[in-house]
N, C-alpha and C. Protein backbone atom coordinates (compact mmCIF):
# COMPACT_ATOMS: atom_id res chain seq x y z
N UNK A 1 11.28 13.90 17.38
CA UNK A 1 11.05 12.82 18.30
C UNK A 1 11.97 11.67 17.92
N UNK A 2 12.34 11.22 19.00
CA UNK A 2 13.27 10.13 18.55
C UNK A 2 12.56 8.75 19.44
N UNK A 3 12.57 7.72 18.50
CA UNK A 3 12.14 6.34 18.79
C UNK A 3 13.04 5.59 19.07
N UNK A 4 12.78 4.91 20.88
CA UNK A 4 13.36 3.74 21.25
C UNK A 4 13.15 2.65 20.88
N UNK A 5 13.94 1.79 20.70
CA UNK A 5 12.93 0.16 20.60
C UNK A 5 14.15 -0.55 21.41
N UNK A 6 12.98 -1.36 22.45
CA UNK A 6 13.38 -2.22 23.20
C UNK A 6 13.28 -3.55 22.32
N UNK A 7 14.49 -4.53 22.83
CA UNK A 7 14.05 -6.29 22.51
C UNK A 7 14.58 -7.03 23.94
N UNK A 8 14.12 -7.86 23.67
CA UNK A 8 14.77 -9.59 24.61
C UNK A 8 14.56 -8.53 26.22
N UNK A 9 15.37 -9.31 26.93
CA UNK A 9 15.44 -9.24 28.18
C UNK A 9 14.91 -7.10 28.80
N UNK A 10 15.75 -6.56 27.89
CA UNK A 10 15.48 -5.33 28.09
C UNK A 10 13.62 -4.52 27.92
N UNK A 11 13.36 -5.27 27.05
CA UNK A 11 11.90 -4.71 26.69
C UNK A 11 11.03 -5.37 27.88
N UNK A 12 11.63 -6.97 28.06
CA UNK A 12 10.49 -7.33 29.10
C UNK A 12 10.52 -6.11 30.53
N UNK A 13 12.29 -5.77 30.78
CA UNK A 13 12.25 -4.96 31.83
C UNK A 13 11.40 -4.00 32.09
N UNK A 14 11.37 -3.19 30.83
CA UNK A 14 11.09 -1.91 31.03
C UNK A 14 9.80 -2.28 30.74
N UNK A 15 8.81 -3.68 30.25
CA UNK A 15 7.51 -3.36 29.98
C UNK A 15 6.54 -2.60 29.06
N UNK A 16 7.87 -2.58 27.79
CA UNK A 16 7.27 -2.07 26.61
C UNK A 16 8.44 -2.36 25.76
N UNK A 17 8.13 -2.29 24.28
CA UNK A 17 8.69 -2.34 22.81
C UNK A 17 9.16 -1.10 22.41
N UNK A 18 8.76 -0.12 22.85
CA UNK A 18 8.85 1.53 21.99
C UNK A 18 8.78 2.61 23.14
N UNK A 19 9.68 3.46 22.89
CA UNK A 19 8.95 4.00 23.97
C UNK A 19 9.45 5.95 23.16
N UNK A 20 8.83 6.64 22.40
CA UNK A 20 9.26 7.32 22.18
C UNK A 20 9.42 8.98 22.77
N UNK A 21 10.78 9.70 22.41
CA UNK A 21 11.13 11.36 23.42
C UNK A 21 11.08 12.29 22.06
N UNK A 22 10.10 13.37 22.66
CA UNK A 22 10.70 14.24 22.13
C UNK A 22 12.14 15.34 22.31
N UNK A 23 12.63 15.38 20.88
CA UNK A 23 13.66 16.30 21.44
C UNK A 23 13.68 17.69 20.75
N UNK A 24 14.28 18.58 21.10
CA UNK A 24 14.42 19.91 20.94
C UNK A 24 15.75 20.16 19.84
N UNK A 25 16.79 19.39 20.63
CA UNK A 25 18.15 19.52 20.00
C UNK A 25 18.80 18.34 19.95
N UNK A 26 19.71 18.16 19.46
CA UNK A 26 20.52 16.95 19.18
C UNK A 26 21.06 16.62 20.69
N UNK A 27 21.13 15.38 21.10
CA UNK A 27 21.03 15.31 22.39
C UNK A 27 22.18 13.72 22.67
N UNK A 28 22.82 13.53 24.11
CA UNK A 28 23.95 12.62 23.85
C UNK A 28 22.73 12.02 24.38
N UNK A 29 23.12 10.20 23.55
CA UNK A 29 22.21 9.33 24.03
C UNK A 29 21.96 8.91 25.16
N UNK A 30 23.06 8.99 26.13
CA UNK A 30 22.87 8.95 27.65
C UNK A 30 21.23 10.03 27.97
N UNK A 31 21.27 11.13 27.72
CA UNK A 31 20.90 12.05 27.78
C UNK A 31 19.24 11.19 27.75
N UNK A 32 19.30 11.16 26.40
CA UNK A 32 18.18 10.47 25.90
C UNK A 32 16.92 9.09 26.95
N UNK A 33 18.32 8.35 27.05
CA UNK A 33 17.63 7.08 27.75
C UNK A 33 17.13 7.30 28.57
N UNK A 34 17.98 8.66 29.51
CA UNK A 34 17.31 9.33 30.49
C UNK A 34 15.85 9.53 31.05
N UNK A 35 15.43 10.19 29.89
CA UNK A 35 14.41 10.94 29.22
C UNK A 35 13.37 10.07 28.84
N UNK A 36 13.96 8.90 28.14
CA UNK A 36 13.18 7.54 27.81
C UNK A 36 12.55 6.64 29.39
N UNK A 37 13.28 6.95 29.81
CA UNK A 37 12.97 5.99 31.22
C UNK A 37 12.48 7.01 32.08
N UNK A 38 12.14 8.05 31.74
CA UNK A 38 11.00 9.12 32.48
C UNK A 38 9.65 8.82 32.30
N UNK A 39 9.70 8.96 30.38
CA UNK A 39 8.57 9.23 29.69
C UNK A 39 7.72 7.81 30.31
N UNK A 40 8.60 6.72 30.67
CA UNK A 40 8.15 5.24 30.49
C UNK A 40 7.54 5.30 32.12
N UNK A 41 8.18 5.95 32.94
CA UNK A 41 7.89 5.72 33.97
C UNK A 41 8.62 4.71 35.05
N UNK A 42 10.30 4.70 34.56
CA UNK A 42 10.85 3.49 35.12
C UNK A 42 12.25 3.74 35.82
N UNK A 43 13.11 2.87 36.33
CA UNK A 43 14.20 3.36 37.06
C UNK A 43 15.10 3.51 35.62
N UNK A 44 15.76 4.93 36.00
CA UNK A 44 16.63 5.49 34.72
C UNK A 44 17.67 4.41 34.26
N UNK A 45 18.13 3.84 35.09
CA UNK A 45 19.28 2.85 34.35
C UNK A 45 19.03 1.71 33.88
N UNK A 46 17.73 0.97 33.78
CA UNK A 46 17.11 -0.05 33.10
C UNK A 46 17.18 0.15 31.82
N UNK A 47 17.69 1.03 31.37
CA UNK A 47 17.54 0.75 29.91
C UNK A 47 19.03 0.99 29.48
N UNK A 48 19.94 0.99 30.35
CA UNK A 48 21.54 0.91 29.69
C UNK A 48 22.02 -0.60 30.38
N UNK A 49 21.36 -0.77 31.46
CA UNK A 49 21.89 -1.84 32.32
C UNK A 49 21.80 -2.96 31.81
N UNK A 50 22.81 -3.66 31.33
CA UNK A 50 22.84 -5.45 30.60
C UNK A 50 23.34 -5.10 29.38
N UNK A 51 22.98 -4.00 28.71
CA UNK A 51 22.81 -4.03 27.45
C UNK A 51 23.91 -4.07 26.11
N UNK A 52 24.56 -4.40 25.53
CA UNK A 52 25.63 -5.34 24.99
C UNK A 52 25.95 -4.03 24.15
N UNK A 53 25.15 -3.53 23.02
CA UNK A 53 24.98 -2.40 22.20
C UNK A 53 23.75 -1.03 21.79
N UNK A 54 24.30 -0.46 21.35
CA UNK A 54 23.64 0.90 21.04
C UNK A 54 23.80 1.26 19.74
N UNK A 55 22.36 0.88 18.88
CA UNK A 55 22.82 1.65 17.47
C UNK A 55 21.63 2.98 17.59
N UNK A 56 21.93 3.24 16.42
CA UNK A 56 21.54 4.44 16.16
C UNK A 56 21.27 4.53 14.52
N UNK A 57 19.76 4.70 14.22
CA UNK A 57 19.64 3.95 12.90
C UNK A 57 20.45 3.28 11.97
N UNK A 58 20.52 2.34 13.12
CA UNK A 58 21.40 1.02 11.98
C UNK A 58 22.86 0.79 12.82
N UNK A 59 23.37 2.08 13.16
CA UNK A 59 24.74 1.77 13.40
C UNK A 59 24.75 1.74 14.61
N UNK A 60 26.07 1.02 14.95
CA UNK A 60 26.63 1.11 16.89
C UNK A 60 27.24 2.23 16.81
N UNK A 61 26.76 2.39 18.29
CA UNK A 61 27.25 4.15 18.30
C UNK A 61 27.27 3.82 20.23
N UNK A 62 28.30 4.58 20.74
CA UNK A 62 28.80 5.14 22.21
C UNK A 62 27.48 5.91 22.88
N UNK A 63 27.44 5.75 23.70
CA UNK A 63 27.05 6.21 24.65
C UNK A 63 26.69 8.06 24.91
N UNK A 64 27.67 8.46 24.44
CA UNK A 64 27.95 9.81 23.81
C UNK A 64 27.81 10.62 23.10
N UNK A 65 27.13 9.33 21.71
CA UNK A 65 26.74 10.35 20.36
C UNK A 65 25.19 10.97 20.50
N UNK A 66 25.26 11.83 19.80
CA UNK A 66 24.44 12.78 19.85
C UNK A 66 23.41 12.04 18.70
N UNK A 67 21.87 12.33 19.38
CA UNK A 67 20.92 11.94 19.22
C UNK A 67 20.00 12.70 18.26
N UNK A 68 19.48 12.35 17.10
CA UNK A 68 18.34 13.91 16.72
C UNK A 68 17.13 13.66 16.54
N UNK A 69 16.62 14.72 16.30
CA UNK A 69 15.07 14.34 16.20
C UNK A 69 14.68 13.52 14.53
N UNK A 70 14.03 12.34 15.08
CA UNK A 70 14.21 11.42 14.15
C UNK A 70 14.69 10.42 14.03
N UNK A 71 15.78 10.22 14.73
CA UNK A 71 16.57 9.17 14.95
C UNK A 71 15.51 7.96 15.62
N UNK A 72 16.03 7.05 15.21
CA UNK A 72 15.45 5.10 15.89
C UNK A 72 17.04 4.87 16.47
N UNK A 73 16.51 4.95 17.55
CA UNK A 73 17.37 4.26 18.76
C UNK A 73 17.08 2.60 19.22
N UNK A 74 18.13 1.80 18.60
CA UNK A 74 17.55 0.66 19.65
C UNK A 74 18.43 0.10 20.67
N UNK A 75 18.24 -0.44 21.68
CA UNK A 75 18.99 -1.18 22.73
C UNK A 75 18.91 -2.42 22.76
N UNK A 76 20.20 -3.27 22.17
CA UNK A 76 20.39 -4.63 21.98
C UNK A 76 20.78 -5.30 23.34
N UNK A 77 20.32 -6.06 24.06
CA UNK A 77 20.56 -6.93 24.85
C UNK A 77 21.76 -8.07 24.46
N UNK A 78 22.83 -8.40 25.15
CA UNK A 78 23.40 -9.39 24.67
C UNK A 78 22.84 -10.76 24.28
N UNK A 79 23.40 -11.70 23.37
CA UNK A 79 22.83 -12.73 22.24
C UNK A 79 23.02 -13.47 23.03
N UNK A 80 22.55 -14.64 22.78
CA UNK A 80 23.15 -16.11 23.29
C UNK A 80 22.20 -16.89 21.77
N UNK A 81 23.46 -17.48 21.34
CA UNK A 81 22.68 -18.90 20.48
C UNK A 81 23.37 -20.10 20.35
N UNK A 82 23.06 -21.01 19.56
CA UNK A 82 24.11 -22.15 19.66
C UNK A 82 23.57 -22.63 17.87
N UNK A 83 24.02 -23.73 17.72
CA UNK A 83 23.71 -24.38 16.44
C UNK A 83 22.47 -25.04 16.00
């Protein structure tokens, strides 16, 4: 099973913090979000749409990389701060 975690603007979208898939096989994260925005019950591209980065426990990672069971997926919304 691999765990999403939503923050900021994206989590309010989708109406949750976590939303976790099981997977079978190593899977491209497109693939995944897919799957994530099934399980959630929501329009599939809400959870790539806005979104600045993609790590993949810990690291930024494409759109492309392959996903496994186990993996923490999160979807960073772009920042805004000031001083």
């Amino acid at each position: 099973m691999a765990r999403i975690l939503l923050f900021a603007s994206i989590k309010d979208r989708a109406g949750t913090g976590r939303i976790d898939v099981p997977l079978t096989a190593p899977t491209p994260l497109r693939a995944v979000l897919a799957k994530a925005a099934a399980a959630a019950g929501i329009e599939e591209g809400i959870l790539s749409r806005g979104c600045a980065l993609f790590a993949v426990n810990q690291e930024t990672v494409p759109l492309d990389h392959l996903v496994n069971d186990g993996d923490e997926v999160a979807l960073l919304p772009p920042m805004s701060g000031g001083r």
